[in-house]
Protein backbone atom coordinates (compact mmCIF):
# COMPACT_ATOMS: atom_id res chain seq x y z
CA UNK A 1 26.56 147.51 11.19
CA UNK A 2 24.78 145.83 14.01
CA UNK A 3 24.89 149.00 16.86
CA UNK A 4 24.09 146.10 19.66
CA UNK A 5 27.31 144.59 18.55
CA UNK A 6 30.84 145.76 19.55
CA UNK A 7 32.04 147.75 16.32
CA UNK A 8 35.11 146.67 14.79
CA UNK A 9 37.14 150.05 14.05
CA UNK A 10 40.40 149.99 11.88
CA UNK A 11 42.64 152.71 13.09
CA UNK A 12 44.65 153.70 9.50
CA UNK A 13 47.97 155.67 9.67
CA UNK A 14 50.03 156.65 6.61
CA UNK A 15 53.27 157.00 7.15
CA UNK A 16 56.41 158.68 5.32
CA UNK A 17 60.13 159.15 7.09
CA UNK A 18 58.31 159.52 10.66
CA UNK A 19 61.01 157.38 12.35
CA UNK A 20 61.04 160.04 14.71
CA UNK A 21 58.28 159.63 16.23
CA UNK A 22 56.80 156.72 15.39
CA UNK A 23 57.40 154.02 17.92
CA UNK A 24 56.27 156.28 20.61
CA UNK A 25 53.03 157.70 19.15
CA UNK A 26 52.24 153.83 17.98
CA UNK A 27 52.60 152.88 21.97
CA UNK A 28 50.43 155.86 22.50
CA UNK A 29 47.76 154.87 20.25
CA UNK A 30 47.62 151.02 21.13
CA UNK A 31 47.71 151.62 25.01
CA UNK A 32 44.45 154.33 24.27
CA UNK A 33 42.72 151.43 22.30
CA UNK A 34 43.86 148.40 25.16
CA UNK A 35 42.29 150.58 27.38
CA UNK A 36 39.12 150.83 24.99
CA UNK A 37 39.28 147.23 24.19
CA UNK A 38 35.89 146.66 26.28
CA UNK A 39 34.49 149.34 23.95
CA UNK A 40 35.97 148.30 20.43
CA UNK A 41 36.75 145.09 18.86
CA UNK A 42 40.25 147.06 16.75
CA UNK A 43 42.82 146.81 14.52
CA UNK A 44 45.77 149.24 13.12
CA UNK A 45 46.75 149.20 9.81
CA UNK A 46 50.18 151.40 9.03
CA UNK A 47 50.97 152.47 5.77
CA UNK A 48 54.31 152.67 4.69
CA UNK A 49 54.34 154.90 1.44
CA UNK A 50 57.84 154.40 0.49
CA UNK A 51 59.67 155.84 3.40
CA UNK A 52 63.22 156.11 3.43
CA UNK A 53 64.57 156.17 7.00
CA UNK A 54 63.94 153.66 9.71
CA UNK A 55 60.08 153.99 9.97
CA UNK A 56 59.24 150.41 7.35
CA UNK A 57 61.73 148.61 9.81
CA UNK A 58 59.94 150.07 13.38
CA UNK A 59 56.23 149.47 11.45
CA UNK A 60 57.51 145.81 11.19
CA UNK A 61 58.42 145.23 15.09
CA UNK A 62 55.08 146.08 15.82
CA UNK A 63 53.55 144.04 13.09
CA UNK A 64 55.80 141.03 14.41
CA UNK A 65 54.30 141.63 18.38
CA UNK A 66 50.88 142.68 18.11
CA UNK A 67 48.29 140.29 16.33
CA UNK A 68 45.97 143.45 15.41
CA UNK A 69 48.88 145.34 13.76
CA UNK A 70 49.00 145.47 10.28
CA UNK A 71 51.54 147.07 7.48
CA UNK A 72 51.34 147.82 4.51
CA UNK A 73 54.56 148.83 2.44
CA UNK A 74 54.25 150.89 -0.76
CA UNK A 75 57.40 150.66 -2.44
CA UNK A 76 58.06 154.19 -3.51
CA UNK A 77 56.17 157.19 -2.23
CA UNK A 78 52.76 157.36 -4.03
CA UNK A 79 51.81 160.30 -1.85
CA UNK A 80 48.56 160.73 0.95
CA UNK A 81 45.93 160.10 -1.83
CA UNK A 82 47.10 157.01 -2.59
CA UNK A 83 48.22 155.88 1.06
CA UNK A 84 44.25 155.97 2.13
CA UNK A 85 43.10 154.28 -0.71
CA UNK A 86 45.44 151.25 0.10
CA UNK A 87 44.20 151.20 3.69
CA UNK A 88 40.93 151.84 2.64
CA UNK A 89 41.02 148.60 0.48
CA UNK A 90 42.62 146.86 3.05
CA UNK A 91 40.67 147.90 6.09
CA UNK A 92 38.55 145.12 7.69
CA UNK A 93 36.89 147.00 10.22
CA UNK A 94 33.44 148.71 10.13
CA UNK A 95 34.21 152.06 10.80
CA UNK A 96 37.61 153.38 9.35
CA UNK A 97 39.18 156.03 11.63
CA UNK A 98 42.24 158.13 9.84
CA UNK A 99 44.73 159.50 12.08
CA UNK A 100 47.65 161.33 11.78
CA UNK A 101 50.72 160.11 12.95
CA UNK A 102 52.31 162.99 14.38
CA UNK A 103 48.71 162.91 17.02
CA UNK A 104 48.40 166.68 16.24
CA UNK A 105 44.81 164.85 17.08
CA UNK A 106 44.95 163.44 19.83
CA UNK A 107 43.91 159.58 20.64
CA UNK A 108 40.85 160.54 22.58
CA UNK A 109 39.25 161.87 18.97
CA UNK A 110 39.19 158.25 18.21
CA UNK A 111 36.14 157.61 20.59
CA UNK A 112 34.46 160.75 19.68
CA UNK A 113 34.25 160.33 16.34
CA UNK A 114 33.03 156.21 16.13
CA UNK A 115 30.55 157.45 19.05
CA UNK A 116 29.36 160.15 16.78
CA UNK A 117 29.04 157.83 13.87
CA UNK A 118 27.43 155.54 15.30
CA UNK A 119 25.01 158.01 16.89
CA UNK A 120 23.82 159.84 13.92
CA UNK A 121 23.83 156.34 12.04
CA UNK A 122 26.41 158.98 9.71
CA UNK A 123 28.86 157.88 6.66
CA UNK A 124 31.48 160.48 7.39
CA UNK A 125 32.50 162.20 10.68
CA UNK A 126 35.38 165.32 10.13
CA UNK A 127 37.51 166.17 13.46
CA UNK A 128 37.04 170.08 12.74
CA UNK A 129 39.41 172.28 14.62
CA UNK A 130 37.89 175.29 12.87
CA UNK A 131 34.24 174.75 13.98
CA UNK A 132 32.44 176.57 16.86
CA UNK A 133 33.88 174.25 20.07
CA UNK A 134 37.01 173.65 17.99
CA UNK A 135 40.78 174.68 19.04
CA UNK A 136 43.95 175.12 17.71
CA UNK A 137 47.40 175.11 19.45
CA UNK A 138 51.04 176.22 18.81
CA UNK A 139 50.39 175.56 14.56
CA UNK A 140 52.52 178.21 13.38
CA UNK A 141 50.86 181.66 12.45
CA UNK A 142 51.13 181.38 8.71
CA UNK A 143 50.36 178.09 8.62
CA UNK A 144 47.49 178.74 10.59
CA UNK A 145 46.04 181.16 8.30
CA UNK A 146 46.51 179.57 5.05
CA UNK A 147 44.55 176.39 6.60
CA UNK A 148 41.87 178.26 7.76
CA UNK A 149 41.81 180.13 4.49
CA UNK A 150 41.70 177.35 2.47
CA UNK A 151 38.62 176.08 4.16
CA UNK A 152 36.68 179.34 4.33
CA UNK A 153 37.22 179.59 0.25
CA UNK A 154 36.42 176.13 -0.03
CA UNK A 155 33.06 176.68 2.72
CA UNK A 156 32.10 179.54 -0.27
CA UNK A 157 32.30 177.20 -2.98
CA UNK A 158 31.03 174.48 -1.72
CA UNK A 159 27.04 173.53 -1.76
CA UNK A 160 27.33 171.79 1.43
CA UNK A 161 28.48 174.21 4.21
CA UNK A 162 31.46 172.97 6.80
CA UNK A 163 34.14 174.64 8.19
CA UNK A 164 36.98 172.08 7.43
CA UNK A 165 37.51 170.44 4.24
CA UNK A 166 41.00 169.50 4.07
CA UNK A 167 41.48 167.85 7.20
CA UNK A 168 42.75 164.12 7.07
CA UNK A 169 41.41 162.80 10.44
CA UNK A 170 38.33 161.88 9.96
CA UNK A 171 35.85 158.12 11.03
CA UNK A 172 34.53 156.64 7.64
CA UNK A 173 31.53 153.68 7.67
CA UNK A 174 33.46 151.11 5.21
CA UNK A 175 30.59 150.09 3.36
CA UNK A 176 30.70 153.78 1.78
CA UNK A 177 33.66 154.72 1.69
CA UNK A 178 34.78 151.39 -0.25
CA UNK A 179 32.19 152.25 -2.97
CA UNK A 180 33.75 155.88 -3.66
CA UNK A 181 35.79 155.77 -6.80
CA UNK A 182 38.52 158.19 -5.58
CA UNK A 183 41.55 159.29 -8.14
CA UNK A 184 43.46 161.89 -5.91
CA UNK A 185 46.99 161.07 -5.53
CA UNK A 186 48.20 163.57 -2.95
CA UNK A 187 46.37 165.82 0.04
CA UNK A 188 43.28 166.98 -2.70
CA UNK A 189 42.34 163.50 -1.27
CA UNK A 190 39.92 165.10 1.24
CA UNK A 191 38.06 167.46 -0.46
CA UNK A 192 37.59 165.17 -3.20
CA UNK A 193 35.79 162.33 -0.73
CA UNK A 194 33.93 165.25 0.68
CA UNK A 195 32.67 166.53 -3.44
CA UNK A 196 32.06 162.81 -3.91
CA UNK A 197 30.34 162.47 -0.70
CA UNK A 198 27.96 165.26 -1.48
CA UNK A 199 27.21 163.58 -4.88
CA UNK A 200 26.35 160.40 -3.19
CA UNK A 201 23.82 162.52 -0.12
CA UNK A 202 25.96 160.76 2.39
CA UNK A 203 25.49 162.25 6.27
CA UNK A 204 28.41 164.12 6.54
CA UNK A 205 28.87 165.19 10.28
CA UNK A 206 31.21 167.63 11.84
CA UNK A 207 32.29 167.31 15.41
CA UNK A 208 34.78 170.21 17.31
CA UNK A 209 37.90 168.93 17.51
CA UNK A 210 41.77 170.42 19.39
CA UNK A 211 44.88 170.37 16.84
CA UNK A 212 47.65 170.55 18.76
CA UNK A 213 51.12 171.05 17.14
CA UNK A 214 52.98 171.28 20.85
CA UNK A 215 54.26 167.93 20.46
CA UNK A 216 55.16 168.32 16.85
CA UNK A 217 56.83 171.45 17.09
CA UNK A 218 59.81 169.55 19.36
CA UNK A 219 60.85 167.64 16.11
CA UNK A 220 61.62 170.52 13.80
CA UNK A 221 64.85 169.70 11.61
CA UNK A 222 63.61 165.54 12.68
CA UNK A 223 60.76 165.10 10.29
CA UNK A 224 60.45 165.43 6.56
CA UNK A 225 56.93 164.39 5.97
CA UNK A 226 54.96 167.31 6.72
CA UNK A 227 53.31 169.44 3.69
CA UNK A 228 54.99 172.40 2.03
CA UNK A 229 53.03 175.18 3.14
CA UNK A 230 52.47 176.74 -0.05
CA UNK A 231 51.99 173.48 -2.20
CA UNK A 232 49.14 172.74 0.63
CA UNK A 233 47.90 175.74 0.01
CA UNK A 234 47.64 176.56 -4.08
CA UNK A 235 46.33 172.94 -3.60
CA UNK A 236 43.05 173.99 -0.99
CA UNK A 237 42.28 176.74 -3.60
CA UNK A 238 42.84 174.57 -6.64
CA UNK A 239 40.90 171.71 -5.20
CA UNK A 240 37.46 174.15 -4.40
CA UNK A 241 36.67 174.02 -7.93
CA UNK A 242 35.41 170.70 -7.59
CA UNK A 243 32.61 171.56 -5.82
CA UNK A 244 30.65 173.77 -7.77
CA UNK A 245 33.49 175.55 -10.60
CA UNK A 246 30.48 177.51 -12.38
CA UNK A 247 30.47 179.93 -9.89
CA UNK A 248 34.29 181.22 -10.30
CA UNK A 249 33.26 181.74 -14.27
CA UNK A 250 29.96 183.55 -13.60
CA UNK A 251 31.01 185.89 -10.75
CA UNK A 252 34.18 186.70 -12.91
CA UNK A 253 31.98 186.97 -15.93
CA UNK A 254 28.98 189.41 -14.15
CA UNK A 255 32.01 191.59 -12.83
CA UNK A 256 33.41 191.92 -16.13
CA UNK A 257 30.18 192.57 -17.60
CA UNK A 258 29.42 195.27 -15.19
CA UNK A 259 32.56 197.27 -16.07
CA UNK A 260 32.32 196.86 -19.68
CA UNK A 261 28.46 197.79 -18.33
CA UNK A 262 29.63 200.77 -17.04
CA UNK A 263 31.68 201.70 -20.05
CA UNK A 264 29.43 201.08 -22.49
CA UNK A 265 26.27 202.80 -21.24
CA UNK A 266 28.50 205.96 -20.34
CA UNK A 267 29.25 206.25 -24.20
CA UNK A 268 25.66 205.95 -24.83
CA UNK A 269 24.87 208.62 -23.14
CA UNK A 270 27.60 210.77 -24.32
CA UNK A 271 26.11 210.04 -27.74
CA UNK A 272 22.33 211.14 -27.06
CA UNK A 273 23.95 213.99 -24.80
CA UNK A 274 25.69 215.71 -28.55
CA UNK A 275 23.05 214.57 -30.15
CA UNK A 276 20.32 216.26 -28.10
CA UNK A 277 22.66 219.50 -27.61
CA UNK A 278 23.75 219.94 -31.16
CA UNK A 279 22.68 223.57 -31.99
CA UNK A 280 23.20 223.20 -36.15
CA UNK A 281 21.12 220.00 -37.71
CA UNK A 282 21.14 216.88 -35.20
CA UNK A 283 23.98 214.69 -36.28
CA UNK A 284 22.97 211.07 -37.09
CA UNK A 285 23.31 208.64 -33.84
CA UNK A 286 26.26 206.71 -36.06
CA UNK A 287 27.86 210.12 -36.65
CA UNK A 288 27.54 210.84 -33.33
CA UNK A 289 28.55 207.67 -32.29
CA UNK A 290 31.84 208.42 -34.56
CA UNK A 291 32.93 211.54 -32.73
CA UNK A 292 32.64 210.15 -29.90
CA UNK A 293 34.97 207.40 -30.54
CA UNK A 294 37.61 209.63 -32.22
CA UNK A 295 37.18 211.93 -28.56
CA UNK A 296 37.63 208.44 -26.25
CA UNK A 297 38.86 205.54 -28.37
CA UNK A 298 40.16 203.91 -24.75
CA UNK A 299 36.36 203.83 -23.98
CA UNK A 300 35.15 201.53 -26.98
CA UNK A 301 38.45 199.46 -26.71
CA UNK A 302 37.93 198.47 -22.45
CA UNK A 303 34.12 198.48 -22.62
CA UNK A 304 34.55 196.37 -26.01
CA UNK A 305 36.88 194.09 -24.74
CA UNK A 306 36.00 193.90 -21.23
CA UNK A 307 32.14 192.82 -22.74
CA UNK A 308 33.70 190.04 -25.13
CA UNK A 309 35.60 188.68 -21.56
CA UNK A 310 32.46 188.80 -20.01
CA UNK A 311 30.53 186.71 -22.77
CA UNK A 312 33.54 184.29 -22.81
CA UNK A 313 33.50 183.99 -18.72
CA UNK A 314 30.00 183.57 -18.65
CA UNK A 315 29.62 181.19 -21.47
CA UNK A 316 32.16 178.95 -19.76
CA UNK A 317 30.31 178.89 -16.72
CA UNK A 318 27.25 177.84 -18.11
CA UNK A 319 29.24 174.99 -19.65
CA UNK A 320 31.20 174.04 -16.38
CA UNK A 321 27.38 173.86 -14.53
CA UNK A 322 26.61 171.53 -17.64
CA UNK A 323 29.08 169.18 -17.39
CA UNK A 324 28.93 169.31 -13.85
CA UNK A 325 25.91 167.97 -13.53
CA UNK A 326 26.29 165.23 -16.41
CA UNK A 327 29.73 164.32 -14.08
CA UNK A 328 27.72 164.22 -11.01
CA UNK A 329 24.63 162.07 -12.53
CA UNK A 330 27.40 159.47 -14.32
CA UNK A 331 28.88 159.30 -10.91
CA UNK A 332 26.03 158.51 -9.34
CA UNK A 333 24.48 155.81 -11.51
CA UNK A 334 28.58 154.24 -11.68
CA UNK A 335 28.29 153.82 -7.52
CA UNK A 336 25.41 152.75 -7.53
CA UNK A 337 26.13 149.92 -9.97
CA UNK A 338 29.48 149.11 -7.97
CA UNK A 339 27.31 148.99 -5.02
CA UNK A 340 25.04 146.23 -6.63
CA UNK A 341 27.74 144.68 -8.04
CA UNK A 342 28.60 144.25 -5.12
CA UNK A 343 25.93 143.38 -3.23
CA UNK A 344 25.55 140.37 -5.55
C-alpha cells in the first residue's frame, strides 16, 4: 500500500440474530466513517452467518441505500471462524478492520488502529483492553475474569508475549491476512491468526484499547449472539496449546519426575541407611532393598508409577516440540508458495 495514497479500509462485521441493535450501531458506524471520508476511501461488508430474526432483512436496507455497503448471507450459521474468513475473501480494501457489532469497541478504534498500521508499516494491529493504557467497563465480573484469564494463560504459552489473544477487533493489511490458511470454525479464530502470524514473523502490534459493555448490557434477554461464558472459556485454554504445546507435557512431566524423584531417592537412602546400621553381617543391597519394600510397598508403587508418568509426559513433549516445528516449517514453505502463486 501506497502511504501517500488515501487507504481503502473495509470495515467487516459478522453478524448473528443482532436485530436488536443493528440498524442503530450500522448508522453509528457509517456516520463515524462519513465524517472520516476525507481520511479513508471505505467500505462495510456485513456478514450474515445464518441469522434467524430480522437482522438478513435490516443488512439488506442498507445494502439497497448505501453504494459502499456490502452483505454477505451465509445460509446457516457456520459460526465466527468462518464469518471472517468469508469477509476476509471478500474484502476489497487494503487494510481490513474487524469490529464487533454490539461497538463494545467503540467507532473511534477504527482510526487508531489503520493509523497505527500504517505507522509501524505492521500486518496486524489488536485493540487490547488488557494492556497497560487499556480499560474495561460494566463487562460482568465473571466474565471479566475468565477473559483476562484466558489471555494471561495464553501470554504464558505463547512465544510471542501480548496481553490479548482472543480479542476479535483487530486492523489486518489484506495482502497477509489473505495468504493465511486459517481452519478455525468458531472464536479459536483469533488465537489461531495470531499462532499463524507468529509462524509467518508478521509485525504484530498492540495498541490500548476501552471495552465497554454499558451499551450492551441494556439488551439483556434481546440478544442471542453473544458467547457462552464457559464454552469461551474451555475454548481460550484449549486453544493455548497451539502456540507452543511442548511445554504443558514437559512441565507436567519434570513435576512428576520430581515426586517420583523424591520417592525414589528416599528409598535409596533407607536402603544404605539398614545397610550401613546392620549390627550382624551387612545384608546384600537387593536384600536390603527387599525389606524395605515389604516395610513401604506404597513407596515403590507412587515413586514407580509416578517415574513411568514422568517418562511418558516427557517423551510426549519432546514429540509435540518435533512435530511442532515440522508443522511450523510446512506452513511456512505452503504460504510462501500461495504467496508466489499468487504473485504470478
Amino acid at each position: 500500500m501506497n502511504q501517500t495514497d488515501t487507504p481503502y479500509i473495509t470495515i467487516l462485521l459478522p453478524c448473528y440474530n443482532e436485530e436488536a441493535i443493528l440498524e442503530n450501531n450500522l448508522n453509528t458506524v457509517i456516520k463515524y466513517l462519513e465524517d472520516k471520508s476525507n481520511k479513508y476511501k471505505w467500505e462495510i461488508v456485513i456478514i450474515n452467518d445464518g441469522s434467524k430474526d430480522r437482522t438478513g432483512e435490516i443488512a439488506n436496507s442498507f445494502d439497497d441505500k448505501f453504494e459502499n455497503v456490502k452483505v454477505i448471507h451465509h445460509p446457516t450459521n457456520l459460526n465466527l471462524g468462518n464469518a471472517l474468513k468469508t469477509g476476509f475473501k471478500n474484502a476489497k480494501g487494503e487494510i481490513i478492520v474487524v469490529l464487533d457489532i454490539d461497538l463494545s469497541y467503540s467507532t473511534e478504534h477504527i482510526e487508531k488502529m489503520v493509523d497505527k498500521l500504517i505507522e509501524t508499516n505492521s500486518d496486524i494491529v489488536i485493540a487490547s483492553p488488557y494492556m497497560p493504557g487499556g480499560k474495561v467497563t460494566d463487562v460482568p465480573f465473571t466474565r471479566k475474569m475468565m477473559s483476562i484469564w484466558v489471555n494471561r494463560f495464553m501470554r504464558l504459552a505463547a512465544q510471542d508475549k501480548y496481553h490479548t489473544y482472543t480479542g476479535m477487533v483487530r486492523a489486518y493489511r489484506k495482502d497477509f491476512i489473505q495468504t493465511v490458511n486459517l481452519k478455525t470454525k468458531d472464536y479459536e479464530i483469533n488465537p489461531e491468526i495470531l499462532y499463524k502470524g507468529m509462524i509467518l514473523r508478521a509485525r504484530i502490534i498492540e495498541i490500548p484499547a476501552h471495552l465497554d459493555w454499558t451499551e450492551q448490557n441494556k439488551f439483556k434477554g434481546k440478544r442471542t449472539s453473544s458467547i457462552k461464558m464457559l464454552r469461551g472459556f474451555f475454548s481460550g485454554i484449549m486453544s493455548s496449546f497451539i502456540f507452543r504445546p511442548y511445554i504443558f507435557f514437559l512441565a507436567i512431566g519434570g513435576f512428576l519426575m520430581l515426586l517420583s524423584m523424591y520417592e525414589l531417592i528416599w528409598l535409596l537412602v533407607d536402603t544404605l541407611n539398614y545397610i550401613s546400621q546392620s549390627k550382624d553381617i551387612a545384608p546384600t543391597f537387593s536384600q536390603s532393598l527387599a525389606l524395605q519394600f515389604r516395610k513401604n510397598p506404597q513407596s515403590f508403587i507412587v515413586g514407580g508409577i509416578t517415574f513411568i508418568a514422568a517418562i511418558q509426559f516427557l517423551s510426549l513433549g519432546f514429540l509435540s516440540l518435533q512435530s511442532k516445528r515440522y508443522f511450523e516449517e510446512l506452513f511456512h514453505l505452503g504460504t510462501s508458495l500461495k504467496i508466489e502463486k499468487r504473485n504470478h
